[in-house]
N, C-alpha and C. Protein backbone atom coordinates (compact mmCIF):
# COMPACT_ATOMS: atom_id res chain seq x y z
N UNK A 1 0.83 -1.19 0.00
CA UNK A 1 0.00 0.00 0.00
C UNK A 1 0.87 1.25 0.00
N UNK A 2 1.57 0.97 0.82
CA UNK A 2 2.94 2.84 0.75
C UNK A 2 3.54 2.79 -0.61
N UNK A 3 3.72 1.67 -1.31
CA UNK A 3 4.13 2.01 -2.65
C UNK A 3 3.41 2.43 -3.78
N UNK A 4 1.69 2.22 -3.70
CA UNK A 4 0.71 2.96 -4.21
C UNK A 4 0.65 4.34 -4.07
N UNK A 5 1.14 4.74 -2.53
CA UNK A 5 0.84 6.21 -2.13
C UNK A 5 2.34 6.80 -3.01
N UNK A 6 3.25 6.22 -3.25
CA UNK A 6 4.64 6.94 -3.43
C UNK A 6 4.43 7.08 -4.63
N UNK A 7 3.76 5.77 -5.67
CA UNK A 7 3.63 5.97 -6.73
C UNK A 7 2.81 7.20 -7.39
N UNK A 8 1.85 7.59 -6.60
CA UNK A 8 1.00 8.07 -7.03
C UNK A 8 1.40 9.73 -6.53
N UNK A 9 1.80 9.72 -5.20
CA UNK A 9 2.50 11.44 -5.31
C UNK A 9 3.18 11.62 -6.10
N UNK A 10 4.46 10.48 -6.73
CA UNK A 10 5.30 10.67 -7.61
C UNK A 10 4.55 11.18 -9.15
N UNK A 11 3.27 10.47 -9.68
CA UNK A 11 3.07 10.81 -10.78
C UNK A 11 2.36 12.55 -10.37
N UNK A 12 1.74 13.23 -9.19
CA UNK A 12 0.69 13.84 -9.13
C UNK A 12 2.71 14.48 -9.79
N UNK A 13 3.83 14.79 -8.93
CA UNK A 13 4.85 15.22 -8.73
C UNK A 13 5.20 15.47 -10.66
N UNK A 14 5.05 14.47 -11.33
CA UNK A 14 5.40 14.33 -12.46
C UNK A 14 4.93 15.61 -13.55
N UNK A 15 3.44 15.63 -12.32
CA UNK A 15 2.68 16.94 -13.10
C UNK A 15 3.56 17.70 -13.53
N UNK A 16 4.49 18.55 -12.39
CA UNK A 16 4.91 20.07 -12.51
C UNK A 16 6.47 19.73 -13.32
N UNK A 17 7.03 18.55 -13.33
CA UNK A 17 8.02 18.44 -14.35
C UNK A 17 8.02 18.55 -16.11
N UNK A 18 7.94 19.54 -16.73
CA UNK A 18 8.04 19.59 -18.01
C UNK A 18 7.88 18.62 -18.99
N UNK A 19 9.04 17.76 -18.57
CA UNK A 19 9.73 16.58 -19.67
C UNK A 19 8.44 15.85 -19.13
N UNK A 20 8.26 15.32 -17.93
CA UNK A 20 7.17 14.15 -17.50
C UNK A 20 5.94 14.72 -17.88
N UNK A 21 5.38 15.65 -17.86
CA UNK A 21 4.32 16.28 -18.51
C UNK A 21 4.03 15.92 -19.76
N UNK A 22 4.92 16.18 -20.81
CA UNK A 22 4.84 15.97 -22.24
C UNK A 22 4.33 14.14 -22.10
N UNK A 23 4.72 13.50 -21.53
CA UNK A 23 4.31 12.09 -21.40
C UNK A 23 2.75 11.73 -21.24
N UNK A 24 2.20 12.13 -20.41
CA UNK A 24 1.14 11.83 -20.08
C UNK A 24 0.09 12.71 -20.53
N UNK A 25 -1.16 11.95 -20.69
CA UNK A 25 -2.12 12.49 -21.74
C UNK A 25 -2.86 13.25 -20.51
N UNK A 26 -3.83 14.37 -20.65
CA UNK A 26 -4.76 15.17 -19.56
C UNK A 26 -5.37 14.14 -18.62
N UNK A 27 -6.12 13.38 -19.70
CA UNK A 27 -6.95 12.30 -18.69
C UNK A 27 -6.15 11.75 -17.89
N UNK A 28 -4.86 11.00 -18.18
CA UNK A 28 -3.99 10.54 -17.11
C UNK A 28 -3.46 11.34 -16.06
N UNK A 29 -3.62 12.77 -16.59
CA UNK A 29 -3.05 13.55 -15.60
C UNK A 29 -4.26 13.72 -14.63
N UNK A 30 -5.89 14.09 -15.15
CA UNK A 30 -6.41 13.93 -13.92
C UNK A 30 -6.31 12.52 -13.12
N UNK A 31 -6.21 11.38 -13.70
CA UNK A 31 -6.70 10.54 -13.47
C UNK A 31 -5.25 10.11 -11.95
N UNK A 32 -4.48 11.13 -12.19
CA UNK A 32 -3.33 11.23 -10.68
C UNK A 32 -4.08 12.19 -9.94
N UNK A 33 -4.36 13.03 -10.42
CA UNK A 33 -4.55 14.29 -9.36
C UNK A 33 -5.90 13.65 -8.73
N UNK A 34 -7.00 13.03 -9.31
CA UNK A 34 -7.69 12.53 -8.49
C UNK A 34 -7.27 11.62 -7.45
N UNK A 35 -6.31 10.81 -7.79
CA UNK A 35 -5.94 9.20 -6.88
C UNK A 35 -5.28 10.06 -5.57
N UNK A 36 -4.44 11.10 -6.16
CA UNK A 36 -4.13 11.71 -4.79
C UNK A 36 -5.04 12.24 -4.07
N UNK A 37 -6.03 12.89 -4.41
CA UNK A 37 -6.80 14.16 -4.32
C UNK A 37 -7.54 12.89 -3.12
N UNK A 38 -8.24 11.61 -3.67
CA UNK A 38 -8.61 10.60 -2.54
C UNK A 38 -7.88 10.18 -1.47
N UNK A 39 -6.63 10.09 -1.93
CA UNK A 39 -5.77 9.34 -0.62
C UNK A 39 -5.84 10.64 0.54
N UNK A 40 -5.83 12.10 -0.07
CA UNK A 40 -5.38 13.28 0.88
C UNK A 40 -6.22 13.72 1.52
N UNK A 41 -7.65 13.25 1.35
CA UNK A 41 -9.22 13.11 1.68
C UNK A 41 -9.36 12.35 3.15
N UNK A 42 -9.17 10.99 2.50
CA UNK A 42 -9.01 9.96 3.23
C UNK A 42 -8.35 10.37 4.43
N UNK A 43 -7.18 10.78 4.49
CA UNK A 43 -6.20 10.74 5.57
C UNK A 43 -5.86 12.06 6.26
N UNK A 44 -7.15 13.03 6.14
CA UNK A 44 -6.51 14.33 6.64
C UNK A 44 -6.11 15.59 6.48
N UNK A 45 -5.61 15.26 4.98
CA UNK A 45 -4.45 16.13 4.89
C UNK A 45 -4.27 17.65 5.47
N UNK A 46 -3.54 18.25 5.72
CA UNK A 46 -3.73 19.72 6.39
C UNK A 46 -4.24 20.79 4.95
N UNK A 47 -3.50 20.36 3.85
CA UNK A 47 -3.59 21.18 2.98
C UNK A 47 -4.73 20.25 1.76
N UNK A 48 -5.58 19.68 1.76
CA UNK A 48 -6.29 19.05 1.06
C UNK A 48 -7.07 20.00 0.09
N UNK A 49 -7.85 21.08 1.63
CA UNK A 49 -8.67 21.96 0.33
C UNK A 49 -7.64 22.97 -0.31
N UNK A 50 -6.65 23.42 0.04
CA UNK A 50 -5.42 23.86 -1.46
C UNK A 50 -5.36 23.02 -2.76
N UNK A 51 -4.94 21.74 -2.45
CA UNK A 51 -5.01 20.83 -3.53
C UNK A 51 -5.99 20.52 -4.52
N UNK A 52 -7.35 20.58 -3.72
CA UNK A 52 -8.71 20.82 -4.62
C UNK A 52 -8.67 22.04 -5.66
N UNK A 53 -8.38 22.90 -4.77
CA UNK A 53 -8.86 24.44 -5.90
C UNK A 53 -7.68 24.21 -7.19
N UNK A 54 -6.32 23.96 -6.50
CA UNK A 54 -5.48 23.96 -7.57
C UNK A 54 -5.49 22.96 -8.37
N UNK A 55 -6.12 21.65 -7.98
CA UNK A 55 -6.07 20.41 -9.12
C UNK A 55 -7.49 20.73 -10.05
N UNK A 56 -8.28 21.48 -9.25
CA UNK A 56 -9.53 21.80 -10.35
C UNK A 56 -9.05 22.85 -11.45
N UNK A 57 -8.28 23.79 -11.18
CA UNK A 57 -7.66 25.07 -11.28
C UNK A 57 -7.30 24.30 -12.89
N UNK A 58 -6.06 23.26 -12.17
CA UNK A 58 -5.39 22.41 -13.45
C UNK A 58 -6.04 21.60 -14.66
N UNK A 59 -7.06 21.47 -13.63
CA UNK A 59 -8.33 20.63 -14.60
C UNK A 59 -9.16 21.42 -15.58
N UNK A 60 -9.40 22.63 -15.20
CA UNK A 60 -9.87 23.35 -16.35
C UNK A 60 -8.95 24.41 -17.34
N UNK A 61 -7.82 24.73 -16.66
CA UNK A 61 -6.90 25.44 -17.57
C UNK A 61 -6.25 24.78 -18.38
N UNK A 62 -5.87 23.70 -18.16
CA UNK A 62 -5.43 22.85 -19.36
C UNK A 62 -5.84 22.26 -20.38
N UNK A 63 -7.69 21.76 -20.10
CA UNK A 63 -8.38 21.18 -20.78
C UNK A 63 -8.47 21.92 -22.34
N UNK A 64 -8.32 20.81 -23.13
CA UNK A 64 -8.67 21.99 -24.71
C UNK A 64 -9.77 22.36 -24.78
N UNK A 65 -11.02 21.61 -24.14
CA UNK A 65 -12.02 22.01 -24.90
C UNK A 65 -13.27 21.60 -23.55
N UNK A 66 -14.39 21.82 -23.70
CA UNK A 66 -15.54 21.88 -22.89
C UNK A 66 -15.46 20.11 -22.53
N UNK A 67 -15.49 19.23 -23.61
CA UNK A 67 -15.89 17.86 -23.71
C UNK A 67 -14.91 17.04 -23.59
N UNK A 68 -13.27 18.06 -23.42
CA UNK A 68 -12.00 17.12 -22.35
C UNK A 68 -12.11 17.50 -20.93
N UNK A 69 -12.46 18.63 -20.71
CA UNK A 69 -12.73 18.97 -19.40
C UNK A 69 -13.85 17.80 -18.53
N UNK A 70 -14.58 17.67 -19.18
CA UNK A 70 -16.35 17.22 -18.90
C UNK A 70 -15.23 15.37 -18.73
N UNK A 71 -14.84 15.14 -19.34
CA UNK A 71 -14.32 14.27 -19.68
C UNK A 71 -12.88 13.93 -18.62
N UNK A 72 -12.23 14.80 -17.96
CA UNK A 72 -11.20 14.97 -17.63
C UNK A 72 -11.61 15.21 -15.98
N UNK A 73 -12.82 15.81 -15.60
CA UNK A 73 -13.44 15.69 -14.27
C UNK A 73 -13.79 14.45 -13.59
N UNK A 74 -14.75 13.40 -15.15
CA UNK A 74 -15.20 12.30 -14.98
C UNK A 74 -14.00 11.17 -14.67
N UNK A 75 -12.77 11.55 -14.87
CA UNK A 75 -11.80 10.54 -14.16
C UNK A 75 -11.15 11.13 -13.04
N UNK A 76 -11.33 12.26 -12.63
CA UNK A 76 -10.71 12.95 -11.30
C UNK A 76 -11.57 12.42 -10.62
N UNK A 77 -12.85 12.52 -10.66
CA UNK A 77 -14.05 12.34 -10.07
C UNK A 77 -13.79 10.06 -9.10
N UNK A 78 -13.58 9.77 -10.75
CA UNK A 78 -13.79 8.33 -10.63
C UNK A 78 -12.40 7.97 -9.44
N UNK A 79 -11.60 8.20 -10.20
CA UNK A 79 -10.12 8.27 -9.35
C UNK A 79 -10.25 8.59 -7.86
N UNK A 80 -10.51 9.85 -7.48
CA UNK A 80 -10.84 10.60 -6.35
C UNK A 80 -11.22 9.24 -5.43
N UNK A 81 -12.45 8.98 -5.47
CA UNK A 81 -13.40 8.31 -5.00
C UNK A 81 -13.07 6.75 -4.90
N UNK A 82 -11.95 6.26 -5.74
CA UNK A 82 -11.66 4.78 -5.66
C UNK A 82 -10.38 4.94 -4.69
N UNK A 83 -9.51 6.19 -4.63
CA UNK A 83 -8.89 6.03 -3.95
C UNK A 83 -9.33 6.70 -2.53
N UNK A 84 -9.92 7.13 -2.04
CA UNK A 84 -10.85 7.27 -0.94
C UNK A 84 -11.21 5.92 -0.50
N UNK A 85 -12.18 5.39 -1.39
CA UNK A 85 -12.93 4.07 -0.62
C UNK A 85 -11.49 2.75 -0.25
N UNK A 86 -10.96 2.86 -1.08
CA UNK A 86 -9.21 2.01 -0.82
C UNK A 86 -8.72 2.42 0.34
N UNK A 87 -8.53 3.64 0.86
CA UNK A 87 -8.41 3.80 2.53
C UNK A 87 -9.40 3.71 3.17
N UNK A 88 -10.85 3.70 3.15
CA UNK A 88 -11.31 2.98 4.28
C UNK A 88 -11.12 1.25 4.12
N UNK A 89 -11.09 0.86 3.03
CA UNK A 89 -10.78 -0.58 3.06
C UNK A 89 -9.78 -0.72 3.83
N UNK A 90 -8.30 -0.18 3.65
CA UNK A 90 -7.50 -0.64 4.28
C UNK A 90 -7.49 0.09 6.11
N UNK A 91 -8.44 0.43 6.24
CA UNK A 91 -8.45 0.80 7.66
C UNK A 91 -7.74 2.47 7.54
N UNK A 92 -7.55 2.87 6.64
CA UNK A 92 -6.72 4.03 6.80
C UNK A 92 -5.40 3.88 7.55
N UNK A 93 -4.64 3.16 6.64
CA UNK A 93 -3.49 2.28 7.07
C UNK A 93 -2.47 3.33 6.52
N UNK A 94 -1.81 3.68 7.60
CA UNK A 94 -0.82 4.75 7.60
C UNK A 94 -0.78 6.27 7.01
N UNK A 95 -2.22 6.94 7.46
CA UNK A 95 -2.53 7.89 7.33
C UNK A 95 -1.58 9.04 7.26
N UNK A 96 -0.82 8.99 8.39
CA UNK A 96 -0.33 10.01 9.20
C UNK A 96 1.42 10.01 7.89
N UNK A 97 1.47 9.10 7.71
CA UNK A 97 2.77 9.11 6.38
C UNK A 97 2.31 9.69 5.16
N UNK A 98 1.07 9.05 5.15
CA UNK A 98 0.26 9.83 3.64
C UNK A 98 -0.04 10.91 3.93
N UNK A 99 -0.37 11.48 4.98
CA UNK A 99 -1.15 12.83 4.81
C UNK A 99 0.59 14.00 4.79
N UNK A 100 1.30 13.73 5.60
CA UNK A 100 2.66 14.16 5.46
C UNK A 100 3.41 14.35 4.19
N UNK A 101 3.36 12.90 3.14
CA UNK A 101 4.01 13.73 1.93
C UNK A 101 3.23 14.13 1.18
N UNK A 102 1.17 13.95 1.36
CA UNK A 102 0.74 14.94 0.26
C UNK A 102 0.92 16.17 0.91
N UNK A 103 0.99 16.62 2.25
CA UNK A 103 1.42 18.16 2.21
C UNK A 103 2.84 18.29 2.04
N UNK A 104 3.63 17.81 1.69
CA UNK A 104 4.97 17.91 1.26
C UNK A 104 4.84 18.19 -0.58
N UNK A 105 3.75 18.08 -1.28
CA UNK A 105 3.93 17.99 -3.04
C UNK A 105 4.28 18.97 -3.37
N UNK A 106 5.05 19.12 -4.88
CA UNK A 106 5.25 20.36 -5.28
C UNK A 106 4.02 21.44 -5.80
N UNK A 107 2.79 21.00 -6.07
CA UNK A 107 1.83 21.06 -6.26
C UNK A 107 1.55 22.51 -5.90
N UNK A 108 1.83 22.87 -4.41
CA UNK A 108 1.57 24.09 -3.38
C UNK A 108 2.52 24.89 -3.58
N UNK A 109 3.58 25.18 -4.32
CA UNK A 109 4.25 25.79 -4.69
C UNK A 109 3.81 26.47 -6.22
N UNK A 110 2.77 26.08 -7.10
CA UNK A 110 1.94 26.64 -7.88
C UNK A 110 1.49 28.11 -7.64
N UNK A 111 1.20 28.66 -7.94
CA UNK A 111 0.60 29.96 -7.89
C UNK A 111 -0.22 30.31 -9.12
N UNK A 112 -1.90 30.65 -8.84
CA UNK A 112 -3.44 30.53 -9.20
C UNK A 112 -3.48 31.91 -9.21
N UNK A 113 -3.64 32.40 -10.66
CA UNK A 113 -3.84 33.86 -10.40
C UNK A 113 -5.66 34.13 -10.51
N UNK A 114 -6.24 35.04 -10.33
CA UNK A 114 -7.30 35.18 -10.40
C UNK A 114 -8.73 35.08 -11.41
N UNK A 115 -7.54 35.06 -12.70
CA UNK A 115 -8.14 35.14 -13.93
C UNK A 115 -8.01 33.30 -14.09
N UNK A 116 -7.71 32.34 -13.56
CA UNK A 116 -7.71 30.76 -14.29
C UNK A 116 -5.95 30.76 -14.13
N UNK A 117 -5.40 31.72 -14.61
CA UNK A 117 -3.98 31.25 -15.31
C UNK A 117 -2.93 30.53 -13.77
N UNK A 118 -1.90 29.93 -14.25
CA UNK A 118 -1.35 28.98 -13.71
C UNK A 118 0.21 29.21 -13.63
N UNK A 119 0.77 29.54 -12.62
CA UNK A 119 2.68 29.48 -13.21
C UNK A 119 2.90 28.33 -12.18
N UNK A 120 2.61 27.34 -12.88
CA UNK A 120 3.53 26.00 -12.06
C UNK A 120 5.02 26.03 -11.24
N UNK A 121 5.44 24.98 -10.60
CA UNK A 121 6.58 25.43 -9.58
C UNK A 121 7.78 25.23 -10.56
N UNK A 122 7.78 25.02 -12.21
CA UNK A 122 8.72 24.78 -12.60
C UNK A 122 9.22 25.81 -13.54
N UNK A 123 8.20 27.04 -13.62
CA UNK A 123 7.77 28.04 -14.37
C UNK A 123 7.12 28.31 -15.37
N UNK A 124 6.59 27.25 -15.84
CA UNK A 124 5.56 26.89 -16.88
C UNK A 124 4.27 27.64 -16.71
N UNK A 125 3.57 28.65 -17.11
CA UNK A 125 2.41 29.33 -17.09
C UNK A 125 1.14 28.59 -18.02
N UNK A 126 0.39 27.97 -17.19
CA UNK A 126 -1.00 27.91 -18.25
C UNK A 126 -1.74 28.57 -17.85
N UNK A 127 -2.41 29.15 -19.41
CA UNK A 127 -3.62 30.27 -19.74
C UNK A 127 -4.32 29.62 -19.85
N UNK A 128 -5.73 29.63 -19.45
CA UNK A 128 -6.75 28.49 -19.73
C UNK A 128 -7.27 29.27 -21.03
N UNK A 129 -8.32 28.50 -21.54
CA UNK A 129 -8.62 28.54 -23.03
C UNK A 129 -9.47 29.84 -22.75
N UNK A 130 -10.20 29.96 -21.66
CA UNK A 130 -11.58 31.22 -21.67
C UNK A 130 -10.73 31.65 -20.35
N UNK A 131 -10.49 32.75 -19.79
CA UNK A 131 -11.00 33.38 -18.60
C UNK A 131 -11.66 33.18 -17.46
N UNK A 132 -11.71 33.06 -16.35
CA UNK A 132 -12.80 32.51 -15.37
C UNK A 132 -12.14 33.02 -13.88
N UNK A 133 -13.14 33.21 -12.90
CA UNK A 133 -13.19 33.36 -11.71
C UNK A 133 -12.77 32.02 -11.02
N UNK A 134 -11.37 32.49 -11.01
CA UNK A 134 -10.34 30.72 -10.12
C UNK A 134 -11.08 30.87 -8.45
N UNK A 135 -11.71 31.88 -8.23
CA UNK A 135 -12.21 31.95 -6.28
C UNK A 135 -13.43 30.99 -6.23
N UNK A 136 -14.29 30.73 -7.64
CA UNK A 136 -15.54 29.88 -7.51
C UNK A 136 -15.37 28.29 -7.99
N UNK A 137 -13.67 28.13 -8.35
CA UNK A 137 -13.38 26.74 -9.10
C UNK A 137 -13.82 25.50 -7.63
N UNK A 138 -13.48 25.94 -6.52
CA UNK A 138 -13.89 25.14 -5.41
C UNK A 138 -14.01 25.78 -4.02
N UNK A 139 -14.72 25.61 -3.27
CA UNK A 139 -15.60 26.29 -2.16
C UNK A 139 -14.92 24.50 -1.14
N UNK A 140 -14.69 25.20 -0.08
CA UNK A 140 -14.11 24.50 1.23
C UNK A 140 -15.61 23.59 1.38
N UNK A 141 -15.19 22.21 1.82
CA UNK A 141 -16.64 21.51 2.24
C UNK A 141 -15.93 20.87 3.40
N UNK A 142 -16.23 21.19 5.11
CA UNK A 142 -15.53 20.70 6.00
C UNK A 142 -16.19 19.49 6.13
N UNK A 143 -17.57 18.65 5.70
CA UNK A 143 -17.68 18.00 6.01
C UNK A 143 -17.83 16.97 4.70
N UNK A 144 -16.78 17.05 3.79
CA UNK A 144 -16.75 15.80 2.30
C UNK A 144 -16.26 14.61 2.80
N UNK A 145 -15.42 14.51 3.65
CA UNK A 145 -15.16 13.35 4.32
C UNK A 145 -15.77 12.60 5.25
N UNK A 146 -16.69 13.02 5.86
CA UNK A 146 -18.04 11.92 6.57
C UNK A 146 -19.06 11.67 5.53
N UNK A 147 -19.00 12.60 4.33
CA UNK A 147 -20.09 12.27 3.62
C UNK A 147 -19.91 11.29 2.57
N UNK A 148 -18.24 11.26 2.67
CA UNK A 148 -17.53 9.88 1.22
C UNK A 148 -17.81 8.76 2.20
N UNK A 149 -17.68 8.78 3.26
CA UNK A 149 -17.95 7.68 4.51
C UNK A 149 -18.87 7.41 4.44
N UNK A 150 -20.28 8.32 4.68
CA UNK A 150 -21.30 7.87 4.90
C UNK A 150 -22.21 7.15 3.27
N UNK A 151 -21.26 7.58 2.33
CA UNK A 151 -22.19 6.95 1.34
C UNK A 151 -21.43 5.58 1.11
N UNK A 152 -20.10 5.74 1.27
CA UNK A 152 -19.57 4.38 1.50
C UNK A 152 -20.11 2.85 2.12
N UNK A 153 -20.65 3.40 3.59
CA UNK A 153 -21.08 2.72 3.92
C UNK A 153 -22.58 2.03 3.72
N UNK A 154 -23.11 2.72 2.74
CA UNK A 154 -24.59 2.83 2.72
C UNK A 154 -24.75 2.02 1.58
N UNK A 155 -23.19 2.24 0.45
CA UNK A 155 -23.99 1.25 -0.45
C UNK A 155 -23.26 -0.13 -0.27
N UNK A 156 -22.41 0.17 1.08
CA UNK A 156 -21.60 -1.63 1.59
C UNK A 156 -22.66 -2.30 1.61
N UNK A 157 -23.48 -1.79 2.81
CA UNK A 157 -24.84 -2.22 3.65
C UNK A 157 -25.79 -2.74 2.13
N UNK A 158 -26.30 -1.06 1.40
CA UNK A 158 -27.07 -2.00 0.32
C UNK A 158 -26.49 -3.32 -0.43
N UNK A 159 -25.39 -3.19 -0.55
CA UNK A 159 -24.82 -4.57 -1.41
C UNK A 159 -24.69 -5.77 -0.55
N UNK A 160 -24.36 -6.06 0.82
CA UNK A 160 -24.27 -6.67 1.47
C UNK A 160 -25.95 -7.68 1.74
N UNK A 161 -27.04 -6.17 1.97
CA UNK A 161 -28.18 -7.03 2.19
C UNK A 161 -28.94 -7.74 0.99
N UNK A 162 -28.46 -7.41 -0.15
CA UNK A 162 -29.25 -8.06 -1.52
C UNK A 162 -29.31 -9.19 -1.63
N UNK A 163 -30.31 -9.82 -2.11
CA UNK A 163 -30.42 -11.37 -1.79
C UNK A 163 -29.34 -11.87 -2.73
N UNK A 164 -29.00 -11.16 -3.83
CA UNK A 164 -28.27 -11.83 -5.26
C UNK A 164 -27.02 -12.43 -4.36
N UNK A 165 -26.54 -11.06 -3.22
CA UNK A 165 -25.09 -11.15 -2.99
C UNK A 165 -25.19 -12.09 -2.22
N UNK A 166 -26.31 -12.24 -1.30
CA UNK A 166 -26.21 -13.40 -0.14
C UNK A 166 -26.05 -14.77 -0.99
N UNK A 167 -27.05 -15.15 -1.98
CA UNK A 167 -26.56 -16.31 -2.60
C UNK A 167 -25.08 -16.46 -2.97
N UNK A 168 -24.81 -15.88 -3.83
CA UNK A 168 -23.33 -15.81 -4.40
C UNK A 168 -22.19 -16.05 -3.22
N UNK A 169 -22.53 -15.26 -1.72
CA UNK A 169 -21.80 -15.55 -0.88
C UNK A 169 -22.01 -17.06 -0.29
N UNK A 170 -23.11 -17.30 -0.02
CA UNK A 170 -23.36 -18.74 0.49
C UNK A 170 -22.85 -19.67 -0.74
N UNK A 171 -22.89 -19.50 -2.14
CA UNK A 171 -22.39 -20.55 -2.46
C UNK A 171 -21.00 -20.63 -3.10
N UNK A 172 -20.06 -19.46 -2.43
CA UNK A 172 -19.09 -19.18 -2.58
C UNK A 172 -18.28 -19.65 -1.65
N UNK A 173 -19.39 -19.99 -0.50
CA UNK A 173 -18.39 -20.24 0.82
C UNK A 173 -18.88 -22.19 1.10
N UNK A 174 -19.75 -22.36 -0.27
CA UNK A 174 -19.50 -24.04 -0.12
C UNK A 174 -18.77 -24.16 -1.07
N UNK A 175 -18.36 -23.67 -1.95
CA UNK A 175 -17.20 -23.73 -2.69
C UNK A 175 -15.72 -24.05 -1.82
N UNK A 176 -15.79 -22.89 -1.43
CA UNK A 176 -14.52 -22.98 -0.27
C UNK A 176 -14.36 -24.31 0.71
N UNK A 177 -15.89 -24.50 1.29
CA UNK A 177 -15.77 -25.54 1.88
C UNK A 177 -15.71 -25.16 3.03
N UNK A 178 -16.70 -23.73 3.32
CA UNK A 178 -16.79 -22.91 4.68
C UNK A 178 -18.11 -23.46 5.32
């Protein structure tokens, strides 16, 4: 599991490197900024809602067009959320390491000017395609993390009580020979 978390700061990290940039396609790039964006959810982080405004920030200034954006949310989104529910699976197994190097990313060294635009920590400036109010890209939600919990658990419970799953489990566990 710590080599998932290393892997995955490393690619969010890959973002602000130039050369590693040119590598990876937008979608892959949200598709890090979400996996982190969950793990830093999951575990705390001090600086989490920074990381939101600026990974949304990244998510729409870079996007070419309305329908990569739309497109480019839908895997931040998916990402986000699989790596969220992966720390409550694992118990939130070594939080306190994860939440430490996502506030350690280069990420926060970005600077969001008001208009959308972007001077990354490596000096790279993106202009987003239109103009926009970067203060409304994300609004603080102190309570997104009981509420990824609480739906978590709600559709454990629904899946758990369905009769389909109870069969499948009962005859999964004479399979086994339980």
């Amino acid at each position: 599991m710590k080599s998932l978390v290393l892997f995955l700061m490393l690619a969010a990290t890959a973002i602000f490197n130039p050369v590693q940039a040119q590598k990876i396609s937008y979608i892959e790039e949200m598709q890090s900024l979400g996996a982190v964006s969950g793990q830093g959810l999951a575990c705390e982080a001090s600086k989490y809602d920074t990381f939101e405004l600026l990974a949304r920030a990244i998510m729409i200034s870079k996007a070419k067009s309305d329908a990569e954006q739309a497109k480019g949310m839908e895997a931040y989104n998916e990402y986000k959320a699989n790596a969220f529910i992966s720390k409550v699976k694992d118990g939130f197994y070594d939080c306190r390491g994860i939440a430490d190097a996502f506030d350690k990313q280069a990420i926060f060294k970005a600077t969001l000017y008001g208009n959308g635009t972007i001077k990354m920590p490596d000096g790279t400036v993106i202009t987003p395609r239109h103009a926009y109010d970067a203060t409304q890209v994300y609004k603080k939600d102190p309570k997104a993390r009981e509420r990824y919990i609480k739906l978590y658990t709600e559709q454990t419970r629904k899946i758990h009580s369905d009769p389909a799953y109870q069969r499948a489990l009962r005859e999964r566990q004479m399979q086994d020979g339980l």
